[in-house]
N, C-alpha and C. Protein backbone atom coordinates (compact mmCIF):
# COMPACT_ATOMS: atom_id res chain seq x y z
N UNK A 1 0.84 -1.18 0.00
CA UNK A 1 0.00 0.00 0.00
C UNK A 1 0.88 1.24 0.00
N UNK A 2 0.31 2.22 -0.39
CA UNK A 2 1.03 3.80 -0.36
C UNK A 2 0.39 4.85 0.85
N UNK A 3 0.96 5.00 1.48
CA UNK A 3 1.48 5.88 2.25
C UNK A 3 1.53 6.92 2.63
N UNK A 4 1.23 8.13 2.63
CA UNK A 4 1.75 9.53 3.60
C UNK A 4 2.04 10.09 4.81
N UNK A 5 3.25 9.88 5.45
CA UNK A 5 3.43 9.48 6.53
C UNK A 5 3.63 11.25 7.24
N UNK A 6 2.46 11.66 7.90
CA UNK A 6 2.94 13.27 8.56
C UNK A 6 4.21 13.40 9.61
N UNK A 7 4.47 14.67 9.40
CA UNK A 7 5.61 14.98 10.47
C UNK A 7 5.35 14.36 11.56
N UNK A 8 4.15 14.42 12.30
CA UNK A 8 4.22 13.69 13.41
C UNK A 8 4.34 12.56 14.10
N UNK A 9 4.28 11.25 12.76
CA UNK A 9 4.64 10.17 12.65
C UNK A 9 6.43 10.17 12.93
N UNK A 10 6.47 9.20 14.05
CA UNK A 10 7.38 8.62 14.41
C UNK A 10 8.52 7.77 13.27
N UNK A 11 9.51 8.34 12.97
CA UNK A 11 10.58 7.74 11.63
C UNK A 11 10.28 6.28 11.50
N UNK A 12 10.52 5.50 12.85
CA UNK A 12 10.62 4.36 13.05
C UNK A 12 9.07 3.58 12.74
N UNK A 13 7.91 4.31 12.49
CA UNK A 13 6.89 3.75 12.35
C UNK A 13 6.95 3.62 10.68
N UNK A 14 7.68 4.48 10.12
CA UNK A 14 7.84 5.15 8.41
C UNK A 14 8.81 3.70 8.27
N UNK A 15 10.14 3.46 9.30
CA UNK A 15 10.80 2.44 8.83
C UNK A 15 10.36 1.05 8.81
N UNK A 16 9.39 0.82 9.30
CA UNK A 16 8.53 -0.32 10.16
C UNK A 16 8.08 -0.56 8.81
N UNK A 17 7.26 0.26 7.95
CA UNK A 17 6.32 0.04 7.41
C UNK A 17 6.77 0.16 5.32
N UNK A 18 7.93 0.71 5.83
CA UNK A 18 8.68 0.18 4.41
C UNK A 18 9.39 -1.34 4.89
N UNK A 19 9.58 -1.55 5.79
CA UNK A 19 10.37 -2.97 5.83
C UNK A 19 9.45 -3.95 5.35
N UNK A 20 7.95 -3.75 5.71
CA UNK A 20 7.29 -4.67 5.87
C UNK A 20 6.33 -4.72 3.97
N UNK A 21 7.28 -3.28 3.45
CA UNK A 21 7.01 -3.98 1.99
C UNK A 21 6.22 -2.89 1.11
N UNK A 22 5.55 -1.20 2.54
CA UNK A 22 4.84 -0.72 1.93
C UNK A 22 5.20 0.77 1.56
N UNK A 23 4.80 1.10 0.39
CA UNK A 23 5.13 2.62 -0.31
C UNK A 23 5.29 3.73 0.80
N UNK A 24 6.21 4.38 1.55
CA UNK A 24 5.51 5.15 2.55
C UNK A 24 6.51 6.78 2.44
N UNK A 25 5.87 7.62 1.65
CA UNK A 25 6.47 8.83 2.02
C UNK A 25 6.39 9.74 3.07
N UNK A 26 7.33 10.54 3.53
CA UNK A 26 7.37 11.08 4.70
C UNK A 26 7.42 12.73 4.61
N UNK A 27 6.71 13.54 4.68
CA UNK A 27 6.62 14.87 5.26
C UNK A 27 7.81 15.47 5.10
N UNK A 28 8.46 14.71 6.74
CA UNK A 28 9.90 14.90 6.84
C UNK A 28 10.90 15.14 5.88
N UNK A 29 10.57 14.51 4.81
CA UNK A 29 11.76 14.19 4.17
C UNK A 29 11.09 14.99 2.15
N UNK A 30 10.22 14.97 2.50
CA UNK A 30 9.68 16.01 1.58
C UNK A 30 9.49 17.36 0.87
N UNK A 31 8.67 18.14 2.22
CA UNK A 31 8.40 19.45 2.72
C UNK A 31 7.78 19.21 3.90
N UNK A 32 9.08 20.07 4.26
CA UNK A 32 8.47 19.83 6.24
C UNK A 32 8.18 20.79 6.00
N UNK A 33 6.93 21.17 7.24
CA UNK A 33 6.34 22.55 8.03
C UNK A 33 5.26 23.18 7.26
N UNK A 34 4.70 22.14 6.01
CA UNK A 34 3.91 22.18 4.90
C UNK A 34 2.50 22.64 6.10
N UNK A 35 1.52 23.24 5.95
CA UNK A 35 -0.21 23.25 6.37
C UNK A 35 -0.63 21.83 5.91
N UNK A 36 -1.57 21.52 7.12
CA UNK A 36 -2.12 20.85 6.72
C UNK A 36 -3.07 20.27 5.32
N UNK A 37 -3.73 21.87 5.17
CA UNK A 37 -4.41 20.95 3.92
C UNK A 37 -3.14 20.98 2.71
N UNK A 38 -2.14 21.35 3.09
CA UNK A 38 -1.13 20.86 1.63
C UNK A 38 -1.16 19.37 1.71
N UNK A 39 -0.62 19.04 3.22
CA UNK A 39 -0.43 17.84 2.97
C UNK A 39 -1.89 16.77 2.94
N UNK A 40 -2.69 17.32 3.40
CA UNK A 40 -3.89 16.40 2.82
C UNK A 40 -4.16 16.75 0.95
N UNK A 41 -3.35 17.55 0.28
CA UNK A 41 -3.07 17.64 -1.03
C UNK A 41 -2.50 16.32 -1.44
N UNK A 42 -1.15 16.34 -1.18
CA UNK A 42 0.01 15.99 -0.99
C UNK A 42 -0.50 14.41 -0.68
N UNK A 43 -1.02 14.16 0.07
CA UNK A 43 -1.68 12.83 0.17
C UNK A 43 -2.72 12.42 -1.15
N UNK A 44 -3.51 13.21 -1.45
CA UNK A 44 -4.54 13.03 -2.49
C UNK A 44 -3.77 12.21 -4.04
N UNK A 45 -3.01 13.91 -4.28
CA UNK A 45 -2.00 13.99 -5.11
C UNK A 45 -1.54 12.68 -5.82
N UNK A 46 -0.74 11.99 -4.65
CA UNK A 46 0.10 10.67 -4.59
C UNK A 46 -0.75 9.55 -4.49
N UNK A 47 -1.80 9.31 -4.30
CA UNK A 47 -3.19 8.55 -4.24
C UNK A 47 -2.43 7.62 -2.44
N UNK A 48 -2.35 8.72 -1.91
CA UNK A 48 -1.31 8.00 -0.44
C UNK A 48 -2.71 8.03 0.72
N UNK A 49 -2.05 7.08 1.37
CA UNK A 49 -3.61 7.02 2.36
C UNK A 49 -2.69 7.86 3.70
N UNK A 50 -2.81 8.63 4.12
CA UNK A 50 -2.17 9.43 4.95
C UNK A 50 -2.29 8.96 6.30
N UNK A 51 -1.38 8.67 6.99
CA UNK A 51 -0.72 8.22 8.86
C UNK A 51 -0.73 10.05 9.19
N UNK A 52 -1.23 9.65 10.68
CA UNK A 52 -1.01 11.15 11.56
C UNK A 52 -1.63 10.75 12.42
N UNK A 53 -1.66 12.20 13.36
CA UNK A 53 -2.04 11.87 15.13
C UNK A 53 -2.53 12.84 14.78
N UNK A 54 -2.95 13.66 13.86
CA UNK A 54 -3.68 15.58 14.06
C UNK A 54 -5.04 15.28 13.99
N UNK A 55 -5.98 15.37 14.77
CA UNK A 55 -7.24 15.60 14.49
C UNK A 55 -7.70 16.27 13.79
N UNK A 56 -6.93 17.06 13.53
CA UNK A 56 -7.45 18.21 12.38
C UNK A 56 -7.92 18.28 11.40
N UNK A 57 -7.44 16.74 10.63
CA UNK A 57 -7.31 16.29 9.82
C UNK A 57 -8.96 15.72 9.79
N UNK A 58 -9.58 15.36 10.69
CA UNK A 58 -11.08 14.75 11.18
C UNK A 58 -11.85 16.33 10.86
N UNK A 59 -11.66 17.15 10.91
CA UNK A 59 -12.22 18.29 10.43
C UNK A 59 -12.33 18.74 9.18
N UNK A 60 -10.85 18.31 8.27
CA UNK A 60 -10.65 18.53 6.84
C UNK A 60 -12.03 18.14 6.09
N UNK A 61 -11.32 16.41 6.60
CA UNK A 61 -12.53 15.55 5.83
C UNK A 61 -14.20 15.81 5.78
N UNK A 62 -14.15 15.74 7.03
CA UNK A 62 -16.30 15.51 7.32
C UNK A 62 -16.66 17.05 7.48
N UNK A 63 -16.32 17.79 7.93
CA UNK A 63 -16.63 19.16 8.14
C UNK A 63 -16.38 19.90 6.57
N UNK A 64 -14.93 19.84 6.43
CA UNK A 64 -14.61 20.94 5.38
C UNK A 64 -14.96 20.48 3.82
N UNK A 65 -15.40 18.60 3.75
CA UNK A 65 -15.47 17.69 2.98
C UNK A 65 -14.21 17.88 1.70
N UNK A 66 -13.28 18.03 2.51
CA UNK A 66 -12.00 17.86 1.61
C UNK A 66 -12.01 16.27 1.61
N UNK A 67 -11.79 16.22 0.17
CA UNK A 67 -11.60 14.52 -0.25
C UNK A 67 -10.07 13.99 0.23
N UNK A 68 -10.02 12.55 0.03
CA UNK A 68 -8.97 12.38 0.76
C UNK A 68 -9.18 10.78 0.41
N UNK A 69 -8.05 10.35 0.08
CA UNK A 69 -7.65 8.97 -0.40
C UNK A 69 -7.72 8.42 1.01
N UNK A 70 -7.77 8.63 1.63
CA UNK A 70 -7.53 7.69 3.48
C UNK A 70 -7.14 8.39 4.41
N UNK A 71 -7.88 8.26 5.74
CA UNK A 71 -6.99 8.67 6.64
C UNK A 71 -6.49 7.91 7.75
N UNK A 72 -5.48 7.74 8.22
CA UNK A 72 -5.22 6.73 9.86
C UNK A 72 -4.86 7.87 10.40
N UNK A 73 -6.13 8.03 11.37
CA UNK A 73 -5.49 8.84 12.47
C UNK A 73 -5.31 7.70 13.96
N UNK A 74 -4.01 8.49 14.33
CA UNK A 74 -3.34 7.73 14.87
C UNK A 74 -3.45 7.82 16.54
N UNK A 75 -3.76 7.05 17.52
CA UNK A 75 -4.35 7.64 18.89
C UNK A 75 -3.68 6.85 19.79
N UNK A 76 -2.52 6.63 20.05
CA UNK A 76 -1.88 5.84 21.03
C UNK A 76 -0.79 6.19 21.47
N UNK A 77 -0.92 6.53 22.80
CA UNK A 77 -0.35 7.61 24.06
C UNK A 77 0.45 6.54 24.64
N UNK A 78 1.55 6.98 25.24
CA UNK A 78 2.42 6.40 26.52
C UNK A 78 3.07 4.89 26.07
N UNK A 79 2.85 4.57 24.61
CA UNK A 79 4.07 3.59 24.34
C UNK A 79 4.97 3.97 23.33
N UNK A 80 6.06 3.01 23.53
CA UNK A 80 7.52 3.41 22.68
C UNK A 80 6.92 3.55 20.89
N UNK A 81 7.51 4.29 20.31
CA UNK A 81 7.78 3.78 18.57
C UNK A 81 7.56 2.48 18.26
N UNK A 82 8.19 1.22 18.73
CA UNK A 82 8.26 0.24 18.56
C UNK A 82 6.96 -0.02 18.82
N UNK A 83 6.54 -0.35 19.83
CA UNK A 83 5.10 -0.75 20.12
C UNK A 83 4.06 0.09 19.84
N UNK A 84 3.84 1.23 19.38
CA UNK A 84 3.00 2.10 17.91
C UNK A 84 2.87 1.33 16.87
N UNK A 85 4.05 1.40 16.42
CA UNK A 85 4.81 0.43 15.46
C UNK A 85 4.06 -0.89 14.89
N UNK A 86 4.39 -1.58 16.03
CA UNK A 86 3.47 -2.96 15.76
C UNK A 86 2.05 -3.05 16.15
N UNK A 87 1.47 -2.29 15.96
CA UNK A 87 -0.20 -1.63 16.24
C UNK A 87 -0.63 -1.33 15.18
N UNK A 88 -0.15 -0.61 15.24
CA UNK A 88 -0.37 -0.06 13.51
C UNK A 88 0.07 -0.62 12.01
N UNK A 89 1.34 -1.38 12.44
CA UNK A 89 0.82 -2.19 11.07
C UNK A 89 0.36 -3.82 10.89
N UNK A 90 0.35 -3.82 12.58
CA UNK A 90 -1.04 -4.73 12.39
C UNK A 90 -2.02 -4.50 12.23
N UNK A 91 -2.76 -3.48 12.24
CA UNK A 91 -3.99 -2.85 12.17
C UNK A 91 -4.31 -2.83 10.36
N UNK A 92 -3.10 -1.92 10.10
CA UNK A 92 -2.60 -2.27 8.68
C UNK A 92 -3.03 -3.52 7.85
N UNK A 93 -2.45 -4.11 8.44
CA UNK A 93 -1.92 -5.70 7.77
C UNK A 93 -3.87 -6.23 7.76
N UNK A 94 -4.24 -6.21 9.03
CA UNK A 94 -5.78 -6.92 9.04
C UNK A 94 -6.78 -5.87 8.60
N UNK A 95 -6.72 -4.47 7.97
CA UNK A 95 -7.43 -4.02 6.99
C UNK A 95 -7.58 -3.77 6.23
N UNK A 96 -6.31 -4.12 5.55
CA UNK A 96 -6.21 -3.52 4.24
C UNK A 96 -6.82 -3.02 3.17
N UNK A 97 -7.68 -3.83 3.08
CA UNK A 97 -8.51 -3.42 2.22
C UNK A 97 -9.69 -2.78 1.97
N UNK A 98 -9.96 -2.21 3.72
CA UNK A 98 -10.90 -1.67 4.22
C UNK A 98 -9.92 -0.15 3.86
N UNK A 99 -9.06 0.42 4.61
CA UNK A 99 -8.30 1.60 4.40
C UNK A 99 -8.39 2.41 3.35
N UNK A 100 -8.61 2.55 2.20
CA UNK A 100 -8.67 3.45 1.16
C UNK A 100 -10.08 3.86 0.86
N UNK A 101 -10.33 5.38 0.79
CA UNK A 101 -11.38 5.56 0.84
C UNK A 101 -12.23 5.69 2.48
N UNK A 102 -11.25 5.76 3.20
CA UNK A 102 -12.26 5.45 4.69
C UNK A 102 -11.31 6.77 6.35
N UNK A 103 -11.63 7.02 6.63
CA UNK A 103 -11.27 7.95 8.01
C UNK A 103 -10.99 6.67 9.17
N UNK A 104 -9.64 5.99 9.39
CA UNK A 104 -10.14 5.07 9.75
C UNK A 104 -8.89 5.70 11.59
N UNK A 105 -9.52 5.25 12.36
CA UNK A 105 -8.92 5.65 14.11
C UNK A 105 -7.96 4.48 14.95
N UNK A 106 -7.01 4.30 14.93
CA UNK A 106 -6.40 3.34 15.49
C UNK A 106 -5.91 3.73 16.90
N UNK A 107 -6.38 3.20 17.93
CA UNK A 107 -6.37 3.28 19.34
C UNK A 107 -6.07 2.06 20.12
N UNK A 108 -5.52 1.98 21.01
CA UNK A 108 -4.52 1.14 21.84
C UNK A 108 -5.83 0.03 22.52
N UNK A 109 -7.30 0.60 21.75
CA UNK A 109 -8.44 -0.83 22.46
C UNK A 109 -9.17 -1.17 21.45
N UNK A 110 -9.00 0.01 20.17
CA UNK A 110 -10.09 -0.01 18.92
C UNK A 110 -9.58 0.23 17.57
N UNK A 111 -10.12 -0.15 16.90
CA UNK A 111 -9.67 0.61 15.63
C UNK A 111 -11.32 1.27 14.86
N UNK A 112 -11.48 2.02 14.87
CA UNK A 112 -12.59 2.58 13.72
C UNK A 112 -12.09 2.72 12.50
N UNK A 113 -13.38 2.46 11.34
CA UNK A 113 -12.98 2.73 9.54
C UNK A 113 -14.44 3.32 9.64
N UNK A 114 -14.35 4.33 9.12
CA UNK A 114 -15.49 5.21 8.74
C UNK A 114 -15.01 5.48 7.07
N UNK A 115 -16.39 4.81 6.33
CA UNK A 115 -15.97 5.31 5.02
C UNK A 115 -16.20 7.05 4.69
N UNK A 116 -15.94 7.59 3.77
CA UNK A 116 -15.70 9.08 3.34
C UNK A 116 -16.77 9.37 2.60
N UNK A 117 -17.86 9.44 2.50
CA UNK A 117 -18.66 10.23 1.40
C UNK A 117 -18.93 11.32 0.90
């Protein structure tokens, strides 16, 4: 799968998730310090399903109905990179095919996929 990985994404979650095979560009390594709706551009753009922790991004979509190839927003407090890490692309791995097209919430008890209309 492809990718848009925001500044706020953890490197090691970006390295996690190319190891494991998938397209993943990074912010970082792009244009940092970009606005948000660039990079919900920037995601579109690249047909990238976009990683982040910004809620803001939950506003783009359903409120501002900016379209958007995917979103994972990302909700898990008080563990390492590593264990983010393997949350998320297990979460990954068992939806895949749910993810595109969908606002989907990954949390340390749940995961939500809300499709985009």
């Amino acid at each position: 799968m492809k990718f848009l990985g925001d500044e706020n994404l953890d490197w090691q979650i970006v390295e996690r998730l190319r190891l494991d095979g998938h397209e993943v560009l990074y912010v970082v390594e792009m244009e940092p310090g970009i606005p948000d709706d660039e990079v919900l551009n920037l995601a579109n753009n690249e047909g990238a399903i976009l990683l982040t922790s910004d809620k803001d991004f939950g506003e783009l979509v359903f409120r501002l109905r900016r379209i958007a190839a995917g979103v994972v927003l990302i909700r898990l407090f008080g563990l390492s990179p590593n264990d983010r890490g393997e949350i998320i692309t297990n979460a990954i791995n068992k939806h895949a095919d749910e993810l595109l097209g969908a606002f989907t919430v990954i949390s340390s008890k749940t995961i939500r996929i809300r499709k985009i209309t």
